[in-house]
N, C-alpha and C. Protein backbone atom coordinates (compact mmCIF):
# COMPACT_ATOMS: atom_id res chain seq x y z
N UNK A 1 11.13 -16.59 -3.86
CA UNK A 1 10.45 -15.34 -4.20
C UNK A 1 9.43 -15.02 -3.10
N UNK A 2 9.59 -13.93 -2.69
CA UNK A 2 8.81 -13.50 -1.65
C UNK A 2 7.67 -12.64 -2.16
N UNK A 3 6.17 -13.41 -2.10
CA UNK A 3 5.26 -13.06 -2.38
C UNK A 3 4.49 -11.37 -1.71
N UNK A 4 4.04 -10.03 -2.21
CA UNK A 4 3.18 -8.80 -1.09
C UNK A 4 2.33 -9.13 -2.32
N UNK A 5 1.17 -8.77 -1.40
CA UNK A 5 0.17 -8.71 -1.90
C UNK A 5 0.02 -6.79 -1.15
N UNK A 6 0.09 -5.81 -2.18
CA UNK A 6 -0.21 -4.52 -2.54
C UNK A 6 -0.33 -4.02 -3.11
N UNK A 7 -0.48 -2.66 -3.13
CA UNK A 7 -0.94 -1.72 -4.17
C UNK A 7 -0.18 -1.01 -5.06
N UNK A 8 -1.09 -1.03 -6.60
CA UNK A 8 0.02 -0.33 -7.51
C UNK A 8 -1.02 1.36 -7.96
N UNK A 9 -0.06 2.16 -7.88
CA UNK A 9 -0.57 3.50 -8.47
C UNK A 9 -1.25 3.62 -9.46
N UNK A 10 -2.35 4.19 -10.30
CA UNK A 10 -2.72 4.50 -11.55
C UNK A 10 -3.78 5.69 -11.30
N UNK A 11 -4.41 5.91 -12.60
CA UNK A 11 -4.91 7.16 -12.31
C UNK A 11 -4.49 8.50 -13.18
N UNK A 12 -4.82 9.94 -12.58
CA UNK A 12 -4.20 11.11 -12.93
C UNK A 12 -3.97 11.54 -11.92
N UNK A 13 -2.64 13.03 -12.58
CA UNK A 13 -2.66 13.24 -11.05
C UNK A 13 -3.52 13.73 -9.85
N UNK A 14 -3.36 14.11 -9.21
CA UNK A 14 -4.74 14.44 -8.10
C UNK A 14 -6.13 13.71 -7.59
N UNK A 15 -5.81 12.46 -8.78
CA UNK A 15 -7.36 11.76 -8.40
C UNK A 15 -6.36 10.34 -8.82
N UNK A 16 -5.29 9.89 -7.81
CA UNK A 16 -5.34 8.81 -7.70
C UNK A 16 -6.45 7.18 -7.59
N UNK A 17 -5.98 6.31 -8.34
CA UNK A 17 -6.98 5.19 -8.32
C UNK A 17 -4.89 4.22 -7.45
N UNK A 18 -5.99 2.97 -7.12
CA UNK A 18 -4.60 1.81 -7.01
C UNK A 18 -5.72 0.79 -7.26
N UNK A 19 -4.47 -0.77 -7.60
CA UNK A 19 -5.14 -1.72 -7.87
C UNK A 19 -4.52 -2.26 -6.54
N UNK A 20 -5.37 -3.41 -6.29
CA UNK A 20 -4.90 -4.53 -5.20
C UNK A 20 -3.95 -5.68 -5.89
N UNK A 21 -2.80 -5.85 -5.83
CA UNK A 21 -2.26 -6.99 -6.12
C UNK A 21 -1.03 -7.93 -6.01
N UNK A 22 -1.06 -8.89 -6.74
CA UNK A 22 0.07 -9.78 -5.68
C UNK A 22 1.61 -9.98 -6.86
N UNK A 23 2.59 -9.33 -6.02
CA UNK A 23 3.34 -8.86 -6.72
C UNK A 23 4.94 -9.43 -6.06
N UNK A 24 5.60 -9.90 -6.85
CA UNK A 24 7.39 -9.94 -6.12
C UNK A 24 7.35 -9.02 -5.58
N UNK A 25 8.16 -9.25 -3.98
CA UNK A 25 8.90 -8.30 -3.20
C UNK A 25 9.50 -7.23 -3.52
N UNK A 26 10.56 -7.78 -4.40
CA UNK A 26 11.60 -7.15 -4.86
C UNK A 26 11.38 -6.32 -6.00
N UNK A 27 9.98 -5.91 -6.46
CA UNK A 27 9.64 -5.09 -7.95
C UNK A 27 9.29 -4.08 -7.05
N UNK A 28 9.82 -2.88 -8.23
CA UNK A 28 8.90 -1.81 -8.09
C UNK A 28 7.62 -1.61 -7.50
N UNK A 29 6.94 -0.62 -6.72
CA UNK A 29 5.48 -0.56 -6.84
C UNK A 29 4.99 -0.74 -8.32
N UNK A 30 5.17 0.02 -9.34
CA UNK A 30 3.87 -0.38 -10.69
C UNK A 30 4.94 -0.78 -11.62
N UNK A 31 5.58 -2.13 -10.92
CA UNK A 31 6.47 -3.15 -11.76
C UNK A 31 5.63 -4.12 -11.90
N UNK A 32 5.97 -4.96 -12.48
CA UNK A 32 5.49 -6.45 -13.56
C UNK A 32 4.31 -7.24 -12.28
N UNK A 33 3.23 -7.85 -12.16
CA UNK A 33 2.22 -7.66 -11.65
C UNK A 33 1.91 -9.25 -11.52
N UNK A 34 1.64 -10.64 -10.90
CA UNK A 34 1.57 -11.36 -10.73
C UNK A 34 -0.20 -11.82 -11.03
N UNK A 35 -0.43 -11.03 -10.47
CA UNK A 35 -2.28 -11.48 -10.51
C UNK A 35 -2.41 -9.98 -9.67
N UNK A 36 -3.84 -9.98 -10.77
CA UNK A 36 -4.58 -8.75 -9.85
C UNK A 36 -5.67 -9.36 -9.01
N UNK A 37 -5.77 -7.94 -8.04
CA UNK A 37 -6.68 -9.03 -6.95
C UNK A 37 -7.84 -7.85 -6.51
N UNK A 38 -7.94 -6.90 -6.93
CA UNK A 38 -9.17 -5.96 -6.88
C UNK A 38 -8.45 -4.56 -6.83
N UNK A 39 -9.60 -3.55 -6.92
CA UNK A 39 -9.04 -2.17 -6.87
C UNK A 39 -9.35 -1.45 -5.77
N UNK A 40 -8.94 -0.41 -5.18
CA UNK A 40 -9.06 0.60 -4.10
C UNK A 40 -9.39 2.22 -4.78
N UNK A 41 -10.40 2.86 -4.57
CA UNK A 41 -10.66 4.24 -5.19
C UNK A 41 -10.42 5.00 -4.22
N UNK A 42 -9.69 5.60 -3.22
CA UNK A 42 -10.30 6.30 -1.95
C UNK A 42 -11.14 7.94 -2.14
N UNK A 43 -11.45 8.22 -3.68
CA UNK A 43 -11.57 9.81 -3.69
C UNK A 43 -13.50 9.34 -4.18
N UNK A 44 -13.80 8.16 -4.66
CA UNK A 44 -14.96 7.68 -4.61
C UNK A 44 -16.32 7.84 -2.88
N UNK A 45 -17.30 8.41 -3.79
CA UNK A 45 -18.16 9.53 -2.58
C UNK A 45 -19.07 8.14 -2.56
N UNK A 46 -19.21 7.75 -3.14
CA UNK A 46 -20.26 6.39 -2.39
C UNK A 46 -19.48 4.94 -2.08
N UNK A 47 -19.34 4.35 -0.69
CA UNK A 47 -18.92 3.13 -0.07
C UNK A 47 -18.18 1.86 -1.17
N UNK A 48 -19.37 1.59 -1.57
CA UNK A 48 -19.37 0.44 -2.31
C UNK A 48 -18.80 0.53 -3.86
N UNK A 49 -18.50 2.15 -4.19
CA UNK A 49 -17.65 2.28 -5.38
C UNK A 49 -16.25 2.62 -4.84
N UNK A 50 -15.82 2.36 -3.68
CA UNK A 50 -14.73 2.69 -3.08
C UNK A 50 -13.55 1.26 -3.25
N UNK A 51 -14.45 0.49 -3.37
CA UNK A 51 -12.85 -0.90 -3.03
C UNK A 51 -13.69 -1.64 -3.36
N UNK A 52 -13.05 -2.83 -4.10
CA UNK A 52 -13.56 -4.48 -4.70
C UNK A 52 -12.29 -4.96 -4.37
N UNK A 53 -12.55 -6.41 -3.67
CA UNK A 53 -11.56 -7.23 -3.62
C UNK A 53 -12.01 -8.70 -3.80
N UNK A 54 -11.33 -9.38 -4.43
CA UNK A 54 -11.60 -10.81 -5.40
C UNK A 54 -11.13 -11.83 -3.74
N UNK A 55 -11.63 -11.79 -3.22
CA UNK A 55 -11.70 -12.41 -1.50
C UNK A 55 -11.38 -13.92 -1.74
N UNK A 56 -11.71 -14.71 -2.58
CA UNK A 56 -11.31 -15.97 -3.23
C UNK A 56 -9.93 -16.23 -3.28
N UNK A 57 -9.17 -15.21 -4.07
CA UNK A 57 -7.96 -15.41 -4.66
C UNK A 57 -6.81 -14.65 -3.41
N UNK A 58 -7.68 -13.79 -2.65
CA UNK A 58 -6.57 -12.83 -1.88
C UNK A 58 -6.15 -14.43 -1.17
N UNK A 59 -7.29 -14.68 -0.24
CA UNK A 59 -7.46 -16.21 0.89
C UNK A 59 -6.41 -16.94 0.39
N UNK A 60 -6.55 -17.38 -0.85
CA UNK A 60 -5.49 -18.19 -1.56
C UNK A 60 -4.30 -17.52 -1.36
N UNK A 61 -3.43 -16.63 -1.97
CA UNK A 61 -2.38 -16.29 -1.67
C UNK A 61 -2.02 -15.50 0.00
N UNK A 62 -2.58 -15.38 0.87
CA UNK A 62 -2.44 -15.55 2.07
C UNK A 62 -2.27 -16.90 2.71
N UNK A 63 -2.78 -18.21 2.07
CA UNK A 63 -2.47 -19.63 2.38
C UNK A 63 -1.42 -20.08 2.30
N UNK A 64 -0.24 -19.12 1.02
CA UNK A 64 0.54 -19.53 0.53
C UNK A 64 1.76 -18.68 0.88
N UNK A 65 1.44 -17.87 2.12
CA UNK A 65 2.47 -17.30 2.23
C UNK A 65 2.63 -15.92 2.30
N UNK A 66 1.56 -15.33 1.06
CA UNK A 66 2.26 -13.69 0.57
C UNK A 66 1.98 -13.23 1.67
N UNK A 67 2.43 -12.13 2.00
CA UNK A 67 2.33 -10.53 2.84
C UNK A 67 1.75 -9.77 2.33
N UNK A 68 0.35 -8.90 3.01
CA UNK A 68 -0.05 -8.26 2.49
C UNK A 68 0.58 -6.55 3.37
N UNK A 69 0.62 -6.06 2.67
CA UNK A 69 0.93 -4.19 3.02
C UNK A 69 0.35 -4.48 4.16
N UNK A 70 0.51 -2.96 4.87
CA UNK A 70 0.10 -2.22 5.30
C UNK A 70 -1.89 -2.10 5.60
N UNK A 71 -1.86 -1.39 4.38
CA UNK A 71 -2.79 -0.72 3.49
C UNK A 71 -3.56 -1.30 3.58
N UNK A 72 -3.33 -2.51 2.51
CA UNK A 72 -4.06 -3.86 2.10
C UNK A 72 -4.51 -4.33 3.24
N UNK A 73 -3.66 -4.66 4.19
CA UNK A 73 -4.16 -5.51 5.59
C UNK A 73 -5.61 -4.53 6.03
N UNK A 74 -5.69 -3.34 6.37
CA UNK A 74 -6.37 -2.66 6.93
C UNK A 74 -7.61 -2.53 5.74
N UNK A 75 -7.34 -2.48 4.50
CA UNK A 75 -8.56 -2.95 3.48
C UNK A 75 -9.30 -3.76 3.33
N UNK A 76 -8.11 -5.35 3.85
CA UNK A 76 -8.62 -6.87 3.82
C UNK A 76 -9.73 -6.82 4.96
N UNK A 77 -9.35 -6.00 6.27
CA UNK A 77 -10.02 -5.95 7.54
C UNK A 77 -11.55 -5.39 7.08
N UNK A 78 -11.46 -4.17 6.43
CA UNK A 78 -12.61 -3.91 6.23
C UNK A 78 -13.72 -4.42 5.40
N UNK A 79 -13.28 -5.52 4.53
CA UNK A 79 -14.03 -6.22 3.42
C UNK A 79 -14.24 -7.79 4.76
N UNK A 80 -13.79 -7.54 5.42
CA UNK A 80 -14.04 -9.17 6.25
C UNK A 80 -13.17 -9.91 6.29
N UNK A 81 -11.80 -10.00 5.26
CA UNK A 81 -11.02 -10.59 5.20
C UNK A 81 -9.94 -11.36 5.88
N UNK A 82 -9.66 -12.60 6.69
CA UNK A 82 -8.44 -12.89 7.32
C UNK A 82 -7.23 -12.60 6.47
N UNK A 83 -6.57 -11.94 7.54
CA UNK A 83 -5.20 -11.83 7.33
C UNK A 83 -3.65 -12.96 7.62
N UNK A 84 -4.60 -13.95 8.17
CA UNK A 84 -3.26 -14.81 8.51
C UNK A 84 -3.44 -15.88 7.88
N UNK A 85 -2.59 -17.14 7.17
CA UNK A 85 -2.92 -17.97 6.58
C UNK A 85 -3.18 -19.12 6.99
């Protein structure tokens, strides 16, 4: 099983929210969900209500392998996060 660690849709329309999380390859985006690992707001007007990420648990499943997005990678970057395991 090939571990991503990315994002699933939620929200309404026009004011998207996503969560951060670590999910089978092979699922859907907002298919069956392994562990959540923080959320992303991008329509949020102040910084720090914009993205939480559980930096503990991402580290961990980057140790172990998963792939993170795109997205995520460039999110992980901005919270401080290594991307390689």
């Amino acid at each position: 099983m090939a571990v991503k660690i990315r994002l699933k849709r939620f929200g309404r329309r026009n004011r998207s929210c996503f969560r951060v999380n670590a999910i089978d390859g092979r699922s859907p985006r907002d298919g069956r969900v392994i562990e959540q690992l923080g959320w992303y707001d991008p329509n949020a007007k102040e910084l720090d209500r914009q993205l939480s990420l559980n930096r503990e648990r991402i580290e961990y499943w980057v140790s172990v392998g998963a792939q993170p997005s795109d997205t995520v990678r460039q999110l992980m970057k901005r919270q401080g996060i290594a991307t390689t395991g």
